[in-house]
PDB file of N, CA and C in Angstrom:
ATOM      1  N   UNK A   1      74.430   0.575  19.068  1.00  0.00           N
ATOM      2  CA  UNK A   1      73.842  -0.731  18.961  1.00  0.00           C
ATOM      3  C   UNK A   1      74.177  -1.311  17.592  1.00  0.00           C
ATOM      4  N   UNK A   2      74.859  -2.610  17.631  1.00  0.00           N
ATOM      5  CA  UNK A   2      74.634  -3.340  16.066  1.00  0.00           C
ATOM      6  C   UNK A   2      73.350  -4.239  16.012  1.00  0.00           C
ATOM      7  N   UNK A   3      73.703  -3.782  14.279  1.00  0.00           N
ATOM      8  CA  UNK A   3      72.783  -4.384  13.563  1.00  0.00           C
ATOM      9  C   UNK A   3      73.177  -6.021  13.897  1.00  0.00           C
ATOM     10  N   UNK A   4      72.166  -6.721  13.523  1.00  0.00           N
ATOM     11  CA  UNK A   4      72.104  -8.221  13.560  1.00  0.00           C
ATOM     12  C   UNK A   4      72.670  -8.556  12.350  1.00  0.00           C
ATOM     13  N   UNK A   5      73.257  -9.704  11.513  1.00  0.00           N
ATOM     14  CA  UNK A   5      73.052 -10.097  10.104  1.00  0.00           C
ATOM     15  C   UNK A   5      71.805 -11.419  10.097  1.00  0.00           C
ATOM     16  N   UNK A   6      71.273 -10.650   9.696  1.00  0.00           N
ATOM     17  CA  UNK A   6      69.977 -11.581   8.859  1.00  0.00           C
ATOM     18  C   UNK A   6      70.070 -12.093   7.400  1.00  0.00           C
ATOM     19  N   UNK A   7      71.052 -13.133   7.517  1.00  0.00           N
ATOM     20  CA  UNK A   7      70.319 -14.259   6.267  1.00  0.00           C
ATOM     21  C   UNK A   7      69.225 -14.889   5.430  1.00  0.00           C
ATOM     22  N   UNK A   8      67.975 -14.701   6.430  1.00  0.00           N
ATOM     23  CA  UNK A   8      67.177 -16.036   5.869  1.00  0.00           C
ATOM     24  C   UNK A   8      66.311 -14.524   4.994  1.00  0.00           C
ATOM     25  N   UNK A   9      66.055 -15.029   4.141  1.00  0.00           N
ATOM     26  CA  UNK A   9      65.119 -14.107   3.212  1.00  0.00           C
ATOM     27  C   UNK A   9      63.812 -14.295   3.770  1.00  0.00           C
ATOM     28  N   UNK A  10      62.601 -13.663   3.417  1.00  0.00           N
ATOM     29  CA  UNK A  10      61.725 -13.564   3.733  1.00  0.00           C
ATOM     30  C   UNK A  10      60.665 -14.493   4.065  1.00  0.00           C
ATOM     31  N   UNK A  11      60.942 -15.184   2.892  1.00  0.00           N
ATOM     32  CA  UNK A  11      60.200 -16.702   2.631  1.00  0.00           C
ATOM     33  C   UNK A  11      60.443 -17.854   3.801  1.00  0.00           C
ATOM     34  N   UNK A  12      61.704 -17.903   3.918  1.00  0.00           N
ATOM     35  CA  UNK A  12      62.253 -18.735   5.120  1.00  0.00           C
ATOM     36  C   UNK A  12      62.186 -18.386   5.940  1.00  0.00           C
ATOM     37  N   UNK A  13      61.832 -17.024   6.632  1.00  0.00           N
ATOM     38  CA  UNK A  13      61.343 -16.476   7.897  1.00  0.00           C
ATOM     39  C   UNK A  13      60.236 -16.841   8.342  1.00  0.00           C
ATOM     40  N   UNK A  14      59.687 -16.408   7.075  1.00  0.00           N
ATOM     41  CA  UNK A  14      57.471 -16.875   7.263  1.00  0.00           C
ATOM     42  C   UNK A  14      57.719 -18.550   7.638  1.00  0.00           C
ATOM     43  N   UNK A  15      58.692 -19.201   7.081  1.00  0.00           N
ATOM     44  CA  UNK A  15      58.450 -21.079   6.790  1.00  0.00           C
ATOM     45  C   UNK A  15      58.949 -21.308   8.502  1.00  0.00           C
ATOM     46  N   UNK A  16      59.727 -20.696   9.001  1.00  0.00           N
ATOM     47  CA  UNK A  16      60.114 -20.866  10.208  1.00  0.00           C
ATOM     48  C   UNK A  16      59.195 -20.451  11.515  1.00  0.00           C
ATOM     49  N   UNK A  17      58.125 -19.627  10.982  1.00  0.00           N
ATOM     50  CA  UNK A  17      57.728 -19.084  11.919  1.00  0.00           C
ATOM     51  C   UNK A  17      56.148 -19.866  11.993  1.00  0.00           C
ATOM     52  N   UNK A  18      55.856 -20.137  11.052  1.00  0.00           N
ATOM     53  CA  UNK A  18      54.714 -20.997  10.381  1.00  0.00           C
ATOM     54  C   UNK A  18      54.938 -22.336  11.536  1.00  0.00           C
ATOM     55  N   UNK A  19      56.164 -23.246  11.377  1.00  0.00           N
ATOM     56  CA  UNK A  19      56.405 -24.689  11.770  1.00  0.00           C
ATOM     57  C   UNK A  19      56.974 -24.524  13.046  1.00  0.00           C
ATOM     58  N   UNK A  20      56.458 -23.338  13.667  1.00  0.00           N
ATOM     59  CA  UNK A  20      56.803 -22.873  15.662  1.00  0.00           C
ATOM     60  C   UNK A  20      56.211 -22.826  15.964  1.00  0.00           C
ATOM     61  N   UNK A  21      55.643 -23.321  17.578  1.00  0.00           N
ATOM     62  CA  UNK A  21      55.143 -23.330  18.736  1.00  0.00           C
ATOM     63  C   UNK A  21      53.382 -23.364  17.978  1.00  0.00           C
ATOM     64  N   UNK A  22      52.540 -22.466  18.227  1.00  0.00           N
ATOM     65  CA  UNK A  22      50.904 -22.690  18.605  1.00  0.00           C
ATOM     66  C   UNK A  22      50.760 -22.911  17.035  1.00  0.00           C
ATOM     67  N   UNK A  23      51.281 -22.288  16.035  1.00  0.00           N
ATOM     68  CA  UNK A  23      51.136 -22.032  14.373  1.00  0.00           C
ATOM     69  C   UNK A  23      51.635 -23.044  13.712  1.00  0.00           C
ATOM     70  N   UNK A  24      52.729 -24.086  14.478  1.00  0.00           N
ATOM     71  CA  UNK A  24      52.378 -25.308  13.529  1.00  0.00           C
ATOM     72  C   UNK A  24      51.156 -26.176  13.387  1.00  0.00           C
ATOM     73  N   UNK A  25      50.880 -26.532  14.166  1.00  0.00           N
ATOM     74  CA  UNK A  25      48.796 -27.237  14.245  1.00  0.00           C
ATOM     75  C   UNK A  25      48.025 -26.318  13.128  1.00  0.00           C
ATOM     76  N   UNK A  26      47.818 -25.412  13.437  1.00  0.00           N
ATOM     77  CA  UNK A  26      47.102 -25.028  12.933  1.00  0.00           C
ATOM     78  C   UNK A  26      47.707 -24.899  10.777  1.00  0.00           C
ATOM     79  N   UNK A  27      48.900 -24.432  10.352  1.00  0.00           N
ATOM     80  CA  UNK A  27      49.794 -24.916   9.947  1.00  0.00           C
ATOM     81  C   UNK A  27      49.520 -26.178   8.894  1.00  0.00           C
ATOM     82  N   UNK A  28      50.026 -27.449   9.748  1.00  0.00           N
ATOM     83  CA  UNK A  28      49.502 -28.406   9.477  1.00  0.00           C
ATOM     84  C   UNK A  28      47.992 -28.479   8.910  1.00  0.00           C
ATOM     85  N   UNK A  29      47.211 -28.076   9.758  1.00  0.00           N
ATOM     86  CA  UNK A  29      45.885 -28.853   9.107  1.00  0.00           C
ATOM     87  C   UNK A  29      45.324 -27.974   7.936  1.00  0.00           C
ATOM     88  N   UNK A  30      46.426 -27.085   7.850  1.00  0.00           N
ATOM     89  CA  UNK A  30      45.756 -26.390   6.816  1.00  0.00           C
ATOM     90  C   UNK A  30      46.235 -26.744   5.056  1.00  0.00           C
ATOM     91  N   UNK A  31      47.522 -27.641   5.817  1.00  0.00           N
ATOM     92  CA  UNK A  31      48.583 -28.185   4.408  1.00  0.00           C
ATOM     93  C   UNK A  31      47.432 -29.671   4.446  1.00  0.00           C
ATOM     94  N   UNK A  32      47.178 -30.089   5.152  1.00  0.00           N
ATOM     95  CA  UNK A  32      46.457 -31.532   5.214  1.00  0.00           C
ATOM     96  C   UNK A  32      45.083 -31.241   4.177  1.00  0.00           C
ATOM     97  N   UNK A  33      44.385 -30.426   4.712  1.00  0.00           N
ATOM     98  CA  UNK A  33      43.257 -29.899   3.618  1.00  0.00           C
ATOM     99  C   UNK A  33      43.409 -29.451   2.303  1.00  0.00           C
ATOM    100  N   UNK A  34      44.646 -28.637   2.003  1.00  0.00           N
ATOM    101  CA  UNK A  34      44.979 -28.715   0.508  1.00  0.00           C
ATOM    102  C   UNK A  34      45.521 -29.677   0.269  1.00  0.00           C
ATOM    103  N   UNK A  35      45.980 -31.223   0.785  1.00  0.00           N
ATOM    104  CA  UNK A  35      46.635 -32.267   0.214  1.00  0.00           C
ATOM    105  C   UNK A  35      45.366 -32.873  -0.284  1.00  0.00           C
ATOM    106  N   UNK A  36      44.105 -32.815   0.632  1.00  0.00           N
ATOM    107  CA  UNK A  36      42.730 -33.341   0.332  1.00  0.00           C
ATOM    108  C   UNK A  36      42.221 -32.689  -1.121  1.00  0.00           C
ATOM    109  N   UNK A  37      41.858 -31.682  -1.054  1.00  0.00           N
ATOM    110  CA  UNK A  37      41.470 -30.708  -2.380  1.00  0.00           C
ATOM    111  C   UNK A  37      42.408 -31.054  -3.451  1.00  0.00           C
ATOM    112  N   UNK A  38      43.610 -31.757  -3.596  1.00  0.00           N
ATOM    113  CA  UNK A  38      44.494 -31.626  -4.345  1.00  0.00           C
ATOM    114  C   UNK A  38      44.336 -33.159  -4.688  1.00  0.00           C
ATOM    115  N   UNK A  39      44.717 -33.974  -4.392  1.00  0.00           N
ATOM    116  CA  UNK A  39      44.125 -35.410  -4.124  1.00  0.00           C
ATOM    117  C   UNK A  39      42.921 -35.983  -4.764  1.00  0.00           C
ATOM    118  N   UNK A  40      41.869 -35.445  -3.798  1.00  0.00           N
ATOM    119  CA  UNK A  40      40.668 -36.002  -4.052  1.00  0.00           C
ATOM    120  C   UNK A  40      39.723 -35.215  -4.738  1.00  0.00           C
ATOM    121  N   UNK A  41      39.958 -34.312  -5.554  1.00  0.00           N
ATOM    122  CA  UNK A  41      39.106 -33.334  -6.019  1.00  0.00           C
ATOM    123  C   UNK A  41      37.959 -33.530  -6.894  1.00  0.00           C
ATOM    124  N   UNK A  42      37.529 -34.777  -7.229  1.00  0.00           N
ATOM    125  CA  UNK A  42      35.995 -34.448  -7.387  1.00  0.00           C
ATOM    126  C   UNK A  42      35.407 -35.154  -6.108  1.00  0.00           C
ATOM    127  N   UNK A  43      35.947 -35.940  -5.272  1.00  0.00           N
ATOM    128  CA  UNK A  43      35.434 -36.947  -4.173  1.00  0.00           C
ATOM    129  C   UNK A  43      35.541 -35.597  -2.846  1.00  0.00           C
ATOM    130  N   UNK A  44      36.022 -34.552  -2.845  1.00  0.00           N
ATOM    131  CA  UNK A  44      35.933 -33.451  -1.773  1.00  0.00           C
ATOM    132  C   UNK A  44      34.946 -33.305  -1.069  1.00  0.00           C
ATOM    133  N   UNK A  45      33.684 -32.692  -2.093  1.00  0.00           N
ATOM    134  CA  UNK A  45      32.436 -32.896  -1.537  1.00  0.00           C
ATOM    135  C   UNK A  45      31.875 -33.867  -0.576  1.00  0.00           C
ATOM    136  N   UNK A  46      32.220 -34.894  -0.996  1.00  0.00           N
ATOM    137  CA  UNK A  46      32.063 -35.843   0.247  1.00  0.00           C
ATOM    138  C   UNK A  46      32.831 -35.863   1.356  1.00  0.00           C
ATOM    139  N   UNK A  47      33.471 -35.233   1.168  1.00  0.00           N
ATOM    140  CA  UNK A  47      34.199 -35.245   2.909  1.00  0.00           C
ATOM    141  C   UNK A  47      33.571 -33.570   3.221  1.00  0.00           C
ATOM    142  N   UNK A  48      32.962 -34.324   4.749  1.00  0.00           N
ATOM    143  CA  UNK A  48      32.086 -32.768   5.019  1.00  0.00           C
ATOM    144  C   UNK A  48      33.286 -32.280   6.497  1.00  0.00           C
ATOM    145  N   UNK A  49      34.541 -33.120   6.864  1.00  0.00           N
ATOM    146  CA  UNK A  49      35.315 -31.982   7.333  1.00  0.00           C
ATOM    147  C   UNK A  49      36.554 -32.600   8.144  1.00  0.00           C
ATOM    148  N   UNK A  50      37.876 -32.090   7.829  1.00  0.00           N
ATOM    149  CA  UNK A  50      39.015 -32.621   8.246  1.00  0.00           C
ATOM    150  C   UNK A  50      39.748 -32.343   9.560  1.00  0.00           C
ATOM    151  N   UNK A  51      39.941 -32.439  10.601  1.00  0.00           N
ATOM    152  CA  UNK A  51      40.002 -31.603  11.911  1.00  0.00           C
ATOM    153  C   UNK A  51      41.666 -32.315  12.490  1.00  0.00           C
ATOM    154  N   UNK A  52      42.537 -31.674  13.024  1.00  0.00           N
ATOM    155  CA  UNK A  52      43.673 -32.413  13.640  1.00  0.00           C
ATOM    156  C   UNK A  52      43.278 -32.409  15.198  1.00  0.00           C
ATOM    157  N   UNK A  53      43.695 -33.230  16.133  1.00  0.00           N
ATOM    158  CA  UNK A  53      44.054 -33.495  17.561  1.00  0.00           C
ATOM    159  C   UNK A  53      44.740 -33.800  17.709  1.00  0.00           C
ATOM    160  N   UNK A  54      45.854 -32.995  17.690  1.00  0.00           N
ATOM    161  CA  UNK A  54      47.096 -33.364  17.915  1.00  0.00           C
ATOM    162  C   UNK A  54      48.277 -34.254  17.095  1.00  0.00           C
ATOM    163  N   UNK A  55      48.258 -35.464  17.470  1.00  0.00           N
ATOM    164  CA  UNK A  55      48.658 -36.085  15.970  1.00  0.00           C
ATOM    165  C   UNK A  55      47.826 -37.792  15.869  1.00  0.00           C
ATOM    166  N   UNK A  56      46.582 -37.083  16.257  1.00  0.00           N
ATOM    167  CA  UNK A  56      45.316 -37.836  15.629  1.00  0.00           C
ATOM    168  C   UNK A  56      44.788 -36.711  13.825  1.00  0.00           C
ATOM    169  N   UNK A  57      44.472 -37.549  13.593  1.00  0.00           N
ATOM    170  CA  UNK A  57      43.173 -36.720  12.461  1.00  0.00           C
ATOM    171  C   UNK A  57      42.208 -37.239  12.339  1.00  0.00           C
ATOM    172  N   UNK A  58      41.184 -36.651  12.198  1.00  0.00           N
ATOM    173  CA  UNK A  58      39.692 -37.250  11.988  1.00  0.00           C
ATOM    174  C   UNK A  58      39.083 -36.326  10.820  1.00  0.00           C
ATOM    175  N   UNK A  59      38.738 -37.786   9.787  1.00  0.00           N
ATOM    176  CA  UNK A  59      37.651 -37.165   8.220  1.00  0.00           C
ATOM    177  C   UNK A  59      36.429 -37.683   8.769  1.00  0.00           C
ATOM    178  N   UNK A  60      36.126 -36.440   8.432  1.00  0.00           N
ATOM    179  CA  UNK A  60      33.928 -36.663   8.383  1.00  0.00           C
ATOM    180  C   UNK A  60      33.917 -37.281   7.163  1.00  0.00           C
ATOM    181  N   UNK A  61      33.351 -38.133   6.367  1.00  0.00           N
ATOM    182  CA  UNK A  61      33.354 -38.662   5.346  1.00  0.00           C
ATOM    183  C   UNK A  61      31.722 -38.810   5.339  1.00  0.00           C
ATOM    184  N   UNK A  62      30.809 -39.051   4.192  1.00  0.00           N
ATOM    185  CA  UNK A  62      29.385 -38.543   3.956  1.00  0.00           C
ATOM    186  C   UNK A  62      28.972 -39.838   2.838  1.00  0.00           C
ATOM    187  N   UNK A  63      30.191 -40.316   2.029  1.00  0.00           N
ATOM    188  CA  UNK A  63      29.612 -41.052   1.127  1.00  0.00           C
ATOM    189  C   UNK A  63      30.877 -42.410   1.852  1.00  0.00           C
ATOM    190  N   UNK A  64      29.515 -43.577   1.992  1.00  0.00           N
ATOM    191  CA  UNK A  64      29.974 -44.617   2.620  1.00  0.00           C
ATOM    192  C   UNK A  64      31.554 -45.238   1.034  1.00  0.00           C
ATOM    193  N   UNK A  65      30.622 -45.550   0.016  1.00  0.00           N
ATOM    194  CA  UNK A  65      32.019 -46.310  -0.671  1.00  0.00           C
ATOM    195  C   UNK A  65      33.419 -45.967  -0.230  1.00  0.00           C
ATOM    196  N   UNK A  66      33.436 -44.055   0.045  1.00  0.00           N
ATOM    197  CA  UNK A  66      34.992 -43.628   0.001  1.00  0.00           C
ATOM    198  C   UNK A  66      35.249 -43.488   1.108  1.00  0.00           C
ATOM    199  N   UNK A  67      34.230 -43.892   2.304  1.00  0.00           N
ATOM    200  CA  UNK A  67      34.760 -44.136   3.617  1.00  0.00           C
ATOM    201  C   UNK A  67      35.312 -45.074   3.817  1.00  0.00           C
ATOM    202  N   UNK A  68      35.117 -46.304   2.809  1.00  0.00           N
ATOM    203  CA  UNK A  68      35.372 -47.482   2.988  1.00  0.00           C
ATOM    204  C   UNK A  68      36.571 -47.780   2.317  1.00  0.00           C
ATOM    205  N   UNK A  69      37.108 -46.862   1.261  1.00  0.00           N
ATOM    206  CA  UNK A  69      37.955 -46.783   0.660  1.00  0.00           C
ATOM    207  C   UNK A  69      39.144 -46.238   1.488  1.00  0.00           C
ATOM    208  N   UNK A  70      38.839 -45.146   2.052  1.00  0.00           N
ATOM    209  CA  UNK A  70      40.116 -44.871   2.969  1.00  0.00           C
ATOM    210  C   UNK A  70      39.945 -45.207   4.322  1.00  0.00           C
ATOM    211  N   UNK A  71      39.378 -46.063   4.468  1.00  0.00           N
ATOM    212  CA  UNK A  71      39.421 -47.192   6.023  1.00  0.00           C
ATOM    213  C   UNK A  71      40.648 -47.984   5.637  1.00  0.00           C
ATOM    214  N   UNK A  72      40.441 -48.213   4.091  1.00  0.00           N
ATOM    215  CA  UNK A  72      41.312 -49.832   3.627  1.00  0.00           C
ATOM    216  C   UNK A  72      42.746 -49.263   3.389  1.00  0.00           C
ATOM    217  N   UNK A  73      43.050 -47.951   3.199  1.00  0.00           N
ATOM    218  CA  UNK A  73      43.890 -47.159   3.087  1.00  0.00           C
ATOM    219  C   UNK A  73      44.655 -46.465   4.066  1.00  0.00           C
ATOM    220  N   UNK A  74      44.244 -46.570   5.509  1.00  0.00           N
ATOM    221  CA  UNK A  74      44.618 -45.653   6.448  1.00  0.00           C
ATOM    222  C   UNK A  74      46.402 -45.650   6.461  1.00  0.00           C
ATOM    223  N   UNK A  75      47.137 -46.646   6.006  1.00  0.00           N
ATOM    224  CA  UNK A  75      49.015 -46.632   6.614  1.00  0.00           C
ATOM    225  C   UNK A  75      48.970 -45.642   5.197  1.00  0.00           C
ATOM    226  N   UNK A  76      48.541 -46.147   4.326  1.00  0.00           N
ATOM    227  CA  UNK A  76      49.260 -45.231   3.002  1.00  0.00           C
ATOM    228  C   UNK A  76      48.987 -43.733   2.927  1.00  0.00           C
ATOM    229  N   UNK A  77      47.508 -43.434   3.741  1.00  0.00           N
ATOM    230  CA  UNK A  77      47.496 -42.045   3.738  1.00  0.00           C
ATOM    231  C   UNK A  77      48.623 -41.632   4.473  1.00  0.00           C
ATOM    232  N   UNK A  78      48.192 -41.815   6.241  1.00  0.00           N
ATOM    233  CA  UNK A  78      49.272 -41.790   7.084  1.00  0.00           C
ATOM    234  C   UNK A  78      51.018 -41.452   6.473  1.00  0.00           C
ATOM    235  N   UNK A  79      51.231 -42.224   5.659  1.00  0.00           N
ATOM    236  CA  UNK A  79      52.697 -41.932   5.044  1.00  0.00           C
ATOM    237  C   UNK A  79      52.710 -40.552   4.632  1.00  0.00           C
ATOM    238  N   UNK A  80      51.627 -40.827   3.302  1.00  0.00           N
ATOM    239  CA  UNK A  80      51.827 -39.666   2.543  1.00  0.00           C
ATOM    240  C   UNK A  80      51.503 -38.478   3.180  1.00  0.00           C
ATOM    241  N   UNK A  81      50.494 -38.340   4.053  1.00  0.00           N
ATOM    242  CA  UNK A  81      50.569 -36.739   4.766  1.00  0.00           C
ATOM    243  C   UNK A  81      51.986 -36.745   5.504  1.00  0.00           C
ATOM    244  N   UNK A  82      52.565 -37.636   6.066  1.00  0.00           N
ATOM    245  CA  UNK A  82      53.381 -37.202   6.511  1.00  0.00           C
ATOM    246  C   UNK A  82      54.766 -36.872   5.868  1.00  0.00           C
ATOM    247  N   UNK A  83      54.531 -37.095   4.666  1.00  0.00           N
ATOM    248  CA  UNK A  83      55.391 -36.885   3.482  1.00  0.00           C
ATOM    249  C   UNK A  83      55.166 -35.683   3.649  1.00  0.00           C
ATOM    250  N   UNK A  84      53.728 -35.162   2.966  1.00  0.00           N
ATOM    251  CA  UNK A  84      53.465 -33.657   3.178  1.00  0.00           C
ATOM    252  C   UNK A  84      53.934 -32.512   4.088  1.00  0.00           C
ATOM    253  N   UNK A  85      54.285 -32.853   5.544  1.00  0.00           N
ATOM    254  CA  UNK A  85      54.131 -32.703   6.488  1.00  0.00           C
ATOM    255  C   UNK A  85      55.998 -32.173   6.758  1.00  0.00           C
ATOM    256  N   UNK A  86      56.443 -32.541   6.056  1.00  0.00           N
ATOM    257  CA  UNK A  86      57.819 -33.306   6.174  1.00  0.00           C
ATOM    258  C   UNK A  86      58.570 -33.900   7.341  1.00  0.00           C
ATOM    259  N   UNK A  87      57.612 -34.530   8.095  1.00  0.00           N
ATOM    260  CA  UNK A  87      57.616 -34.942   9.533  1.00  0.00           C
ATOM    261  C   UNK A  87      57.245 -36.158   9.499  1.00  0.00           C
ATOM    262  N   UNK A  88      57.391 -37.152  10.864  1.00  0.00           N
ATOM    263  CA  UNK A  88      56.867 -37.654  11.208  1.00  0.00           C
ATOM    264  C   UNK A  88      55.595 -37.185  12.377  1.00  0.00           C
ATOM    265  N   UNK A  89      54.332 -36.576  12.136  1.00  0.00           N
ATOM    266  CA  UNK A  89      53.436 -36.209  12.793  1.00  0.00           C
ATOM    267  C   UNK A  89      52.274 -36.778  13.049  1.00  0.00           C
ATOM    268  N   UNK A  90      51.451 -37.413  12.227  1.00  0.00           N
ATOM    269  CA  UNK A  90      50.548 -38.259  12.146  1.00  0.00           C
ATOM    270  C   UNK A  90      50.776 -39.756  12.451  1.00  0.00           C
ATOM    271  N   UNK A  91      50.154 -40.224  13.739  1.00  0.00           N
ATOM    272  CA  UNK A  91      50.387 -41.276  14.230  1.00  0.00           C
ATOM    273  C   UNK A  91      48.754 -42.066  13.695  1.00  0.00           C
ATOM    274  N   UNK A  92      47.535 -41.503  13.747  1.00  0.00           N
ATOM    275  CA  UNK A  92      46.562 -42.178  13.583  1.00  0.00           C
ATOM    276  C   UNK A  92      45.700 -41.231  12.975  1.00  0.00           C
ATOM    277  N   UNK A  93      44.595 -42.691  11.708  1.00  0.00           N
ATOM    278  CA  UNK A  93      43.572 -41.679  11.187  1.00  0.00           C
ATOM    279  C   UNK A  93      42.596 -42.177  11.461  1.00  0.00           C
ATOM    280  N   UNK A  94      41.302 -41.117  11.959  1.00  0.00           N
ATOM    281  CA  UNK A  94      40.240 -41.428  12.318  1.00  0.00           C
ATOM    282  C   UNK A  94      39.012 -41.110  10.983  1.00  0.00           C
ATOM    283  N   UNK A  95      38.399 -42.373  10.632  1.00  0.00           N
ATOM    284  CA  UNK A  95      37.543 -42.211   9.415  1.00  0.00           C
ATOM    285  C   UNK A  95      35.683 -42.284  10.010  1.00  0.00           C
ATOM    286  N   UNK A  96      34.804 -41.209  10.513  1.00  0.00           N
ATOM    287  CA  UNK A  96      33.627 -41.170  10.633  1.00  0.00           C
ATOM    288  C   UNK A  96      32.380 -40.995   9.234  1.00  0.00           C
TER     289      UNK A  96
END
């Protein structure tokens, strides 16, 4: 039996296997929540929780000003996660 040649180093294995089938979603919302923590980090607390559906998202948001703030904001987030994302994935954000 031969061996295979395997190129991708380790790192690029995990990155490939991460952005496949059931483990990208999950994946995703987990890069979306550190874009939040990273972002908004003293305003965090107020968001009591970030959830994906697919390529909906929905923020629980707790303090009205910064709900109102990223209501007025929704295309520019939208971009930038999907900057994050390095996709086009996020079609809509849902602000409760």
């Amino acid at each position: 039996m031969k061996r295979r040649d395997n190129t991708d180093d380790l790192g690029s294995a995990i990155y490939k296997l991460m952005r496949s089938g059931k483990m990208k979603h999950k994946y995703y919302q987990t890069l979306i929540e550190h874009f939040f923590q990273n972002e908004f980090g003293a305003f965090v607390d107020d968001i009591s929780g970030i959830r994906l559906y697919g390529s909906k998202l929905v923020i629980r948001v707790q303090s009205a000003s910064l709900r109102n703030e990223l209501a007025l904001s929704k295309h520019l987030l939208i971009k930038r996660l999907n900057e994050v994302l390095q996709e086009k994935y996020l079609d809509e954000v849902e602000i409760r």
